[in-house]
N, C-alpha and C. Protein backbone atom coordinates (compact mmCIF):
# COMPACT_ATOMS: atom_id res chain seq x y z
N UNK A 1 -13.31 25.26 56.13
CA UNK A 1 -13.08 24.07 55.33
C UNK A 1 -11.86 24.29 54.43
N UNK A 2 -11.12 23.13 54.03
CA UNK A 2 -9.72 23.35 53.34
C UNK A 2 -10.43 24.03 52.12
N UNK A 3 -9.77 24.33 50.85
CA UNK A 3 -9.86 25.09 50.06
C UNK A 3 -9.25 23.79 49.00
N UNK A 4 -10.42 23.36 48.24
CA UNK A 4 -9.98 22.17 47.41
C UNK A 4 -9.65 22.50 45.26
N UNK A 5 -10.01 23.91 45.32
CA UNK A 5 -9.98 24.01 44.12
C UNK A 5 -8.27 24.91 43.15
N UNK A 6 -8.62 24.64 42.39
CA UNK A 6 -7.38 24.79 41.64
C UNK A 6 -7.30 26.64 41.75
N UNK A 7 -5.98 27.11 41.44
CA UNK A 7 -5.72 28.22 41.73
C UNK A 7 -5.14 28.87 39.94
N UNK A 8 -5.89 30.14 39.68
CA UNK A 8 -5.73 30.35 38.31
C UNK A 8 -4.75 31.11 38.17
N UNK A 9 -3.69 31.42 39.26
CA UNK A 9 -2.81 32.37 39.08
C UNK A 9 -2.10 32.17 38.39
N UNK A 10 -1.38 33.30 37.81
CA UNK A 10 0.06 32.66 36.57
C UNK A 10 0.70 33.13 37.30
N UNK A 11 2.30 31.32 37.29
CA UNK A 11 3.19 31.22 37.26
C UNK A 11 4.10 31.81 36.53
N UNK A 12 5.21 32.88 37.54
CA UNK A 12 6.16 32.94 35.80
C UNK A 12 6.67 34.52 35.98
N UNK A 13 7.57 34.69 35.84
CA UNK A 13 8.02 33.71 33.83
C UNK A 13 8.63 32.98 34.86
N UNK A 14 8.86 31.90 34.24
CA UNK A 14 10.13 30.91 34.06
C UNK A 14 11.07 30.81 32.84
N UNK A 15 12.07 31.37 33.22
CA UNK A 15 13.09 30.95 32.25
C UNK A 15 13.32 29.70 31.74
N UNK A 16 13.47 29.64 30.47
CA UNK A 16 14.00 28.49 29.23
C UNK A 16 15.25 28.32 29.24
N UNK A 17 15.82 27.19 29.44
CA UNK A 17 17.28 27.22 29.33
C UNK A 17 17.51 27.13 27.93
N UNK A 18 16.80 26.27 27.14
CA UNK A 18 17.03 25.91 25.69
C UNK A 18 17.02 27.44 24.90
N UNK A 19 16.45 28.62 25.21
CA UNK A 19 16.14 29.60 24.77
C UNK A 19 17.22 31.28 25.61
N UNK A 20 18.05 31.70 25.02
CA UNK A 20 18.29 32.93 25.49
C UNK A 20 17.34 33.80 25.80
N UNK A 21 17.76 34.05 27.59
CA UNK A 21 16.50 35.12 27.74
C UNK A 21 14.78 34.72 27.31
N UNK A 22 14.32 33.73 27.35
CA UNK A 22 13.29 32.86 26.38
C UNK A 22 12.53 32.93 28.12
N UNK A 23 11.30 32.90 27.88
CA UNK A 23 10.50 32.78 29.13
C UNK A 23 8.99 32.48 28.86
N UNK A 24 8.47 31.69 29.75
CA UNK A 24 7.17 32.24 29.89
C UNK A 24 6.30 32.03 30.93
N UNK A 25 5.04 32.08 31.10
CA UNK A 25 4.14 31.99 32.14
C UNK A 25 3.21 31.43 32.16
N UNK A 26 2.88 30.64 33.03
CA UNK A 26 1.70 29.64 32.83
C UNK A 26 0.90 29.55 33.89
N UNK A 27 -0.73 28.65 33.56
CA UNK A 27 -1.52 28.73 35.04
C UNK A 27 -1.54 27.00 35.13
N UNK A 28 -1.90 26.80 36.19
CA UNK A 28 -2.25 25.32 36.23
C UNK A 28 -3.70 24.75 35.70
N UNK A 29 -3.94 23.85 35.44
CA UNK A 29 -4.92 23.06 34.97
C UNK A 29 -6.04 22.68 36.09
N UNK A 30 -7.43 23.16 35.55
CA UNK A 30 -7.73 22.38 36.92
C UNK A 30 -8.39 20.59 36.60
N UNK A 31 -8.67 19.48 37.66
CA UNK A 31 -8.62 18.11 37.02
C UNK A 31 -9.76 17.79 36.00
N UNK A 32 -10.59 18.52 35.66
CA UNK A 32 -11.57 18.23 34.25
C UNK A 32 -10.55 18.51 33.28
N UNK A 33 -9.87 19.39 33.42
CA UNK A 33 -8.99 19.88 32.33
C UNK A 33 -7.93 18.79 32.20
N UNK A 34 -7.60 18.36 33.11
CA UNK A 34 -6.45 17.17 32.96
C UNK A 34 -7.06 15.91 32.42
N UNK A 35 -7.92 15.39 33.37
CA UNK A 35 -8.63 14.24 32.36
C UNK A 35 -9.17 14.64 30.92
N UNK A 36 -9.55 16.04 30.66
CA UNK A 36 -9.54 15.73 29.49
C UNK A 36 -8.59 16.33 28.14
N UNK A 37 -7.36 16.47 29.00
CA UNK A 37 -6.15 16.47 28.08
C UNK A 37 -5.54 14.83 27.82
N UNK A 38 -6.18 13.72 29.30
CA UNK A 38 -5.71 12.25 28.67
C UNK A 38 -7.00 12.22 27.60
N UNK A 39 -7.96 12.52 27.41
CA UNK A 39 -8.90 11.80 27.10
C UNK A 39 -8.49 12.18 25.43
N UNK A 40 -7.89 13.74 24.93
CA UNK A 40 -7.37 13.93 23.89
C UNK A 40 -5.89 12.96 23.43
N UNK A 41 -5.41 12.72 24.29
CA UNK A 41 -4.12 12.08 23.95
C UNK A 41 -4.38 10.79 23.76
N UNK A 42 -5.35 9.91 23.76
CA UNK A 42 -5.63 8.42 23.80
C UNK A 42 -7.17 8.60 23.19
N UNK A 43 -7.19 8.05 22.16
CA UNK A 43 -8.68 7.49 21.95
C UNK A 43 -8.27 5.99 20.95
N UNK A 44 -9.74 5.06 21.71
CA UNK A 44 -9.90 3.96 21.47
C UNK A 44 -11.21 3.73 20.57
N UNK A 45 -10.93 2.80 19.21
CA UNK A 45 -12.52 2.75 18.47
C UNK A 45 -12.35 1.55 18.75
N UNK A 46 -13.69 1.25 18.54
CA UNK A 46 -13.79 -0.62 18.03
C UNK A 46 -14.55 -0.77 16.71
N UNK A 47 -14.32 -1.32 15.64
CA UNK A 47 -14.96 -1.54 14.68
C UNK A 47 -15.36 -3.22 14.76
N UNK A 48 -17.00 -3.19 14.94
CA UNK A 48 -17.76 -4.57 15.19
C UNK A 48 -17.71 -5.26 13.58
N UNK A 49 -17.79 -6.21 13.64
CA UNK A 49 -18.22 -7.01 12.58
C UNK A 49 -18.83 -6.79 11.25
N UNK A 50 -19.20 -7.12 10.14
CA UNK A 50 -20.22 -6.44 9.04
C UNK A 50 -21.20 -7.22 9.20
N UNK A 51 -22.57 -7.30 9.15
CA UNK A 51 -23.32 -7.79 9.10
C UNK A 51 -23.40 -9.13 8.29
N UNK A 52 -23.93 -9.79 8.67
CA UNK A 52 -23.58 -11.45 8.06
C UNK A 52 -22.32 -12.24 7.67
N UNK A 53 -21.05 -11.16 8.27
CA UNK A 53 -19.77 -11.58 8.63
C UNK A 53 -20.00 -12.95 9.30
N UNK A 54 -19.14 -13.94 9.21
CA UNK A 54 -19.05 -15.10 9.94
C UNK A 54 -17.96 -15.60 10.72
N UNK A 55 -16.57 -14.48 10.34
CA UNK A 55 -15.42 -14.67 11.23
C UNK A 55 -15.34 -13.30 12.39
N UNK A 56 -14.65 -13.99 13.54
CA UNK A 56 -14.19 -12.92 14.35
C UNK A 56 -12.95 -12.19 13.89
N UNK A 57 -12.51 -12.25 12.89
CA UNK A 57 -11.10 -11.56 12.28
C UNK A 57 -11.52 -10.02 11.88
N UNK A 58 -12.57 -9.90 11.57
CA UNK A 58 -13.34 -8.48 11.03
C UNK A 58 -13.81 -7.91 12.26
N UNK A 59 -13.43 -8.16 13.44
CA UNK A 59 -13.03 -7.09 14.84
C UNK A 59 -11.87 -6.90 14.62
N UNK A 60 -12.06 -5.57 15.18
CA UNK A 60 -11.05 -4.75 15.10
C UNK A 60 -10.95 -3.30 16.26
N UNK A 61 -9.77 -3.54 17.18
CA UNK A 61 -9.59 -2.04 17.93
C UNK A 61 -8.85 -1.21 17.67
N UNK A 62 -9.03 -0.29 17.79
CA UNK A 62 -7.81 0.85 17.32
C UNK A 62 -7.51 1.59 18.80
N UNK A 63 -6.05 1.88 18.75
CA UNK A 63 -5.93 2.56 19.97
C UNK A 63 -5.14 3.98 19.05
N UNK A 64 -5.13 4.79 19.31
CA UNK A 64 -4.58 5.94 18.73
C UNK A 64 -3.92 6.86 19.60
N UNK A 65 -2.73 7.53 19.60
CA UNK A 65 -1.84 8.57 20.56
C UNK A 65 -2.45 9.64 19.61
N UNK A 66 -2.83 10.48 20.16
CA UNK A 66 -2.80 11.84 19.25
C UNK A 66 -2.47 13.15 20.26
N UNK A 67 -0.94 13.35 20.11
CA UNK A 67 -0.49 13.99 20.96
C UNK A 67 -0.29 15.55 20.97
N UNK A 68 -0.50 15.43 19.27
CA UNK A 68 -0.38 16.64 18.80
C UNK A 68 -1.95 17.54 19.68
N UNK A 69 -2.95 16.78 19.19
CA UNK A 69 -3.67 17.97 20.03
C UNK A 69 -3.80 18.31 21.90
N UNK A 70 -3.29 16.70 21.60
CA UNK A 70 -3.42 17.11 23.39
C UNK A 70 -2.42 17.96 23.95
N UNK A 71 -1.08 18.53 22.90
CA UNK A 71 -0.33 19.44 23.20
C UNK A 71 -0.83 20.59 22.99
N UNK A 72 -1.59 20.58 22.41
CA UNK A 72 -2.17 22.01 21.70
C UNK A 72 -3.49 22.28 22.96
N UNK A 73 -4.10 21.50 23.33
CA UNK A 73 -4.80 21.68 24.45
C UNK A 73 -4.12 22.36 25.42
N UNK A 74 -3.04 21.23 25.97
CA UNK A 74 -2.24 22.39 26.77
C UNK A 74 -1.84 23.38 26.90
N UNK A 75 -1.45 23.18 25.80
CA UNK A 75 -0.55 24.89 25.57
C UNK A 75 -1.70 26.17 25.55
N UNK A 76 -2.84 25.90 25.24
CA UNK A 76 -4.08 26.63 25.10
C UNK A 76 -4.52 27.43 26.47
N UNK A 77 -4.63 26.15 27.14
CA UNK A 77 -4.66 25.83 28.49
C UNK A 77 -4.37 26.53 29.41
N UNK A 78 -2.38 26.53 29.30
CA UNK A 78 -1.76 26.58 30.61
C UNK A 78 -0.88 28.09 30.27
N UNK A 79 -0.52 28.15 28.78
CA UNK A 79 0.36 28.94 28.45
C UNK A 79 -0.28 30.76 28.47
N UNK A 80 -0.07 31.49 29.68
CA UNK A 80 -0.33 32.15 29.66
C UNK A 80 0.13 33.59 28.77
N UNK A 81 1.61 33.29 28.44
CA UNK A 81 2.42 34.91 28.50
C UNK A 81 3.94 34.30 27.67
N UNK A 82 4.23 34.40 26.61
CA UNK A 82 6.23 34.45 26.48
C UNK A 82 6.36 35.64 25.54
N UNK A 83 8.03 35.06 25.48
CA UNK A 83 8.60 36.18 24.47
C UNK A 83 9.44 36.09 23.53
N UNK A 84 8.69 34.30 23.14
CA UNK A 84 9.22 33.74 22.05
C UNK A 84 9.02 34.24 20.49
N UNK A 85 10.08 34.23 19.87
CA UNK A 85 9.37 34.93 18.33
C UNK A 85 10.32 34.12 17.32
N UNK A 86 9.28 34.36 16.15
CA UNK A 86 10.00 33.42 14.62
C UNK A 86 11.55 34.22 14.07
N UNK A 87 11.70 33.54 13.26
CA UNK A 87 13.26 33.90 12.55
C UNK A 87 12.33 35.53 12.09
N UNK A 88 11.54 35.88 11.43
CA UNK A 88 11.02 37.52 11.49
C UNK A 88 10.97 38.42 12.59
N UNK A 89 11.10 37.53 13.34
CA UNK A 89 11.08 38.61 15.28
C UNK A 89 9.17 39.06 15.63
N UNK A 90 8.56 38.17 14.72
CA UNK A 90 6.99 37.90 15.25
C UNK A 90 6.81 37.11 16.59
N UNK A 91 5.70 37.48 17.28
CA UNK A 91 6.02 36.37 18.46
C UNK A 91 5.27 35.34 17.98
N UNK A 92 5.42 34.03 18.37
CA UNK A 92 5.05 32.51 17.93
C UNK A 92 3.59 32.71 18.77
N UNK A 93 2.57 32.30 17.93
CA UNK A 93 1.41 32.17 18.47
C UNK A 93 1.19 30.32 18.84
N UNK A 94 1.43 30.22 19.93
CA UNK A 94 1.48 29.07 20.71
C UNK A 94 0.07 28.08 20.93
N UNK A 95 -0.59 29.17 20.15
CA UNK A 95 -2.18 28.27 20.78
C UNK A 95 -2.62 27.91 19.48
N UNK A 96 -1.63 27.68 18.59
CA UNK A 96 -2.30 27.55 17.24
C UNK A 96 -1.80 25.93 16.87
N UNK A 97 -1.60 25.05 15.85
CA UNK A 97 -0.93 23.91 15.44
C UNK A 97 0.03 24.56 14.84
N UNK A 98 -0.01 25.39 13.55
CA UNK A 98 0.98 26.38 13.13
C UNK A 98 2.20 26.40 13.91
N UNK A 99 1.90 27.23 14.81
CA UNK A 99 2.77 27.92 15.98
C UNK A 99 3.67 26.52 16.84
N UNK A 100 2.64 25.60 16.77
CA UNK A 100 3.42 24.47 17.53
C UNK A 100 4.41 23.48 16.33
N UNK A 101 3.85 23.20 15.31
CA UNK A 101 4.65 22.61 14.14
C UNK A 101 6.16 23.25 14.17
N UNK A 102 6.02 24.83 14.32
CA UNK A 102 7.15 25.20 13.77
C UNK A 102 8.20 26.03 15.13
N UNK A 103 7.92 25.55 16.19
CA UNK A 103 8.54 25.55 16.85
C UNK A 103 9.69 24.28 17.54
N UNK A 104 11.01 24.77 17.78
CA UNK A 104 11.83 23.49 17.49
C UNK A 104 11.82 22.38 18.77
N UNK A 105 12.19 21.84 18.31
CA UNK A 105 11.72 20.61 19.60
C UNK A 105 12.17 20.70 20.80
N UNK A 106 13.38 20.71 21.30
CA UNK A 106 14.03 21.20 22.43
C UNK A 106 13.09 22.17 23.42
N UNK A 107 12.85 23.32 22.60
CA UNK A 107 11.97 24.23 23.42
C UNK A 107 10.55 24.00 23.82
N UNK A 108 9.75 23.19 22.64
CA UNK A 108 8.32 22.61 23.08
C UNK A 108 9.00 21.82 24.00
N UNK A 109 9.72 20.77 24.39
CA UNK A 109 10.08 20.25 25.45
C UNK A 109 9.91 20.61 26.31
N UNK A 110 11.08 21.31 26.55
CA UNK A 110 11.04 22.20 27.92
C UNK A 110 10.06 22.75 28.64
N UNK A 111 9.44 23.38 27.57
CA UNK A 111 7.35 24.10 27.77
C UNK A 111 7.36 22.96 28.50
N UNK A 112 6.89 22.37 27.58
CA UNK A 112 5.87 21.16 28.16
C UNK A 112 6.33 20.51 29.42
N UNK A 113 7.65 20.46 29.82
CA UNK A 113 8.28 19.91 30.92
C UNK A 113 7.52 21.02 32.22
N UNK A 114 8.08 22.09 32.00
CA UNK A 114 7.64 23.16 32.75
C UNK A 114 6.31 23.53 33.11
N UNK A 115 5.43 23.11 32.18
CA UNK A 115 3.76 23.02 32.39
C UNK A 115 3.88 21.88 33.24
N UNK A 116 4.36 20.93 32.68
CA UNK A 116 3.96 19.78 33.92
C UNK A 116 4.14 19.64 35.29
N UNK A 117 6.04 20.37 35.58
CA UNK A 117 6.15 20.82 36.81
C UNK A 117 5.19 21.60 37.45
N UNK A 118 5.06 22.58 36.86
CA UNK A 118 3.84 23.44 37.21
C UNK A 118 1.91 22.54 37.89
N UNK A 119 1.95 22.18 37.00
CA UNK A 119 0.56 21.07 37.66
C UNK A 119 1.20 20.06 38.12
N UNK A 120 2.25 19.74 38.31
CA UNK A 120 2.65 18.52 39.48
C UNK A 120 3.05 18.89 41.35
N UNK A 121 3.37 20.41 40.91
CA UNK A 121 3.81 21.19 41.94
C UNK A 121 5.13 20.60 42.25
N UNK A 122 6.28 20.35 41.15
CA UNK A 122 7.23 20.17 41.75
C UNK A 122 8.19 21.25 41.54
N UNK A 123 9.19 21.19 42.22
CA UNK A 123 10.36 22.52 42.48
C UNK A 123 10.65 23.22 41.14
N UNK A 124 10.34 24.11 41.11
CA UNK A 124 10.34 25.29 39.97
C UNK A 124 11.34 26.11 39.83
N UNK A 125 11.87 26.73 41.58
CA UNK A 125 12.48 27.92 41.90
C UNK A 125 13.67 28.06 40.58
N UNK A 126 14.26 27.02 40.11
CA UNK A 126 15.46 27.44 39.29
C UNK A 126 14.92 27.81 38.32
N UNK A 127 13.83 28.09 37.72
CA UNK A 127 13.44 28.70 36.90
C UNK A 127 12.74 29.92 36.85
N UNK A 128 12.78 30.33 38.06
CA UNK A 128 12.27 31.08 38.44
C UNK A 128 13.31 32.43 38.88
N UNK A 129 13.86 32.80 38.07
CA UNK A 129 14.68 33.72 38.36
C UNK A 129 14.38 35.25 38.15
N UNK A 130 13.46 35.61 39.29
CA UNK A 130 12.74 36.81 38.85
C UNK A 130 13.82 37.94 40.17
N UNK A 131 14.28 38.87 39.67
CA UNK A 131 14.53 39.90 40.18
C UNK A 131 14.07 41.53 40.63
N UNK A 132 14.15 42.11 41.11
CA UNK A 132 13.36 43.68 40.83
C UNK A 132 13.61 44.61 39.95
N UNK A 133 15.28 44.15 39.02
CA UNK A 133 15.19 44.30 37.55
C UNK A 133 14.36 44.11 37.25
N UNK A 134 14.28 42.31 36.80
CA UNK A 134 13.30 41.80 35.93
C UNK A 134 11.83 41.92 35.75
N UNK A 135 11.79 41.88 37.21
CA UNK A 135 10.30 42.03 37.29
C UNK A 135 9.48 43.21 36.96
N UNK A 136 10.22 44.85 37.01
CA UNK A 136 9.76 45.52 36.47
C UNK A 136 10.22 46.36 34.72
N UNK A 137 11.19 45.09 34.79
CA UNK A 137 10.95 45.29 33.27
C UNK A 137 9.79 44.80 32.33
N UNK A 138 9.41 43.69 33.24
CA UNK A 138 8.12 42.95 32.39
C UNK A 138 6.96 43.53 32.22
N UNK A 139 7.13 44.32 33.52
CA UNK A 139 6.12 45.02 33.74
C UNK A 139 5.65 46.25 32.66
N UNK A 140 7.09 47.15 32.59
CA UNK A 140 7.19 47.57 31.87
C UNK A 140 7.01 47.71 30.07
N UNK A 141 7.06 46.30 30.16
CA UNK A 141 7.13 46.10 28.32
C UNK A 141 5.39 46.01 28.03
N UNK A 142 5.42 46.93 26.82
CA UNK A 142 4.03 46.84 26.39
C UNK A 142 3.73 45.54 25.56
N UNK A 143 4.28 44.72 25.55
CA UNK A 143 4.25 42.97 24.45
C UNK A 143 3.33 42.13 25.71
């Protein structure tokens, strides 16, 4: 029978263009995890009426983006491995809000672009510039 489930391997590194030498590695999502990264990024209330209200004006829906966590989901998620670090040369803890606040926009971009390629399965290879340098330097590094 085909083989229908998601695969947990990490991708990677992939190089950052926005970032010198900047990389990282990620796994894919499997689809509970995706529906419920929309289900974080969109929530809908309805607030009904007050009791002995007499107009329909006191309905009310709210639709709300809240993207911040559904980035933070992701990144939780998918972000396996980098070798990103703060103006101190700490590495950025990515799975935190912290870590995501103060990272600059360009580069959460890109992440996030690159996670998505990654669970979309579209063409990666240019980011993918792994050599037998590289590869056993990574290997090599105790970080």
């Amino acid at each position: 029978m085909p083989l229908a489930t998601v695969s947990r391997e990490t991708v990677g590194p992939l190089y950052l263009e926005t970032v010198e030498d900047g990389w990282i590695k990620v796994r894919k999502m499997g689809y509970g995890k995706h529906l419920k990264r929309q289900e974080l990024a969109a929530r809908v209330s309805q607030q009904m009426p007050e009791k002995g209200s007499k107009t329909k004006d006191d309905r009310r829906l709210d639709y709300t983006m809240l993207a911040e966590d559904s980035q933070l989901f992701v990144f939780r998620e998918c972000l396996v491995d980098h070798n990103l670090e703060d103006e101190n040369g700490l590495k950025i803890d990515l799975h935190t809000r912290m870590g995501i606040e103060n990272l600059d926009g360009k580069v959460g971009e890109e992440i996030d672009k690159l996670i998505d390629m990654v669970n979309e399965r579209e063409d990666i290879s240019s980011f993918l510039k792994i050599s037998e340098t590289s590869l056993s330097s990574l290997e090599s590094d105790p970080s």
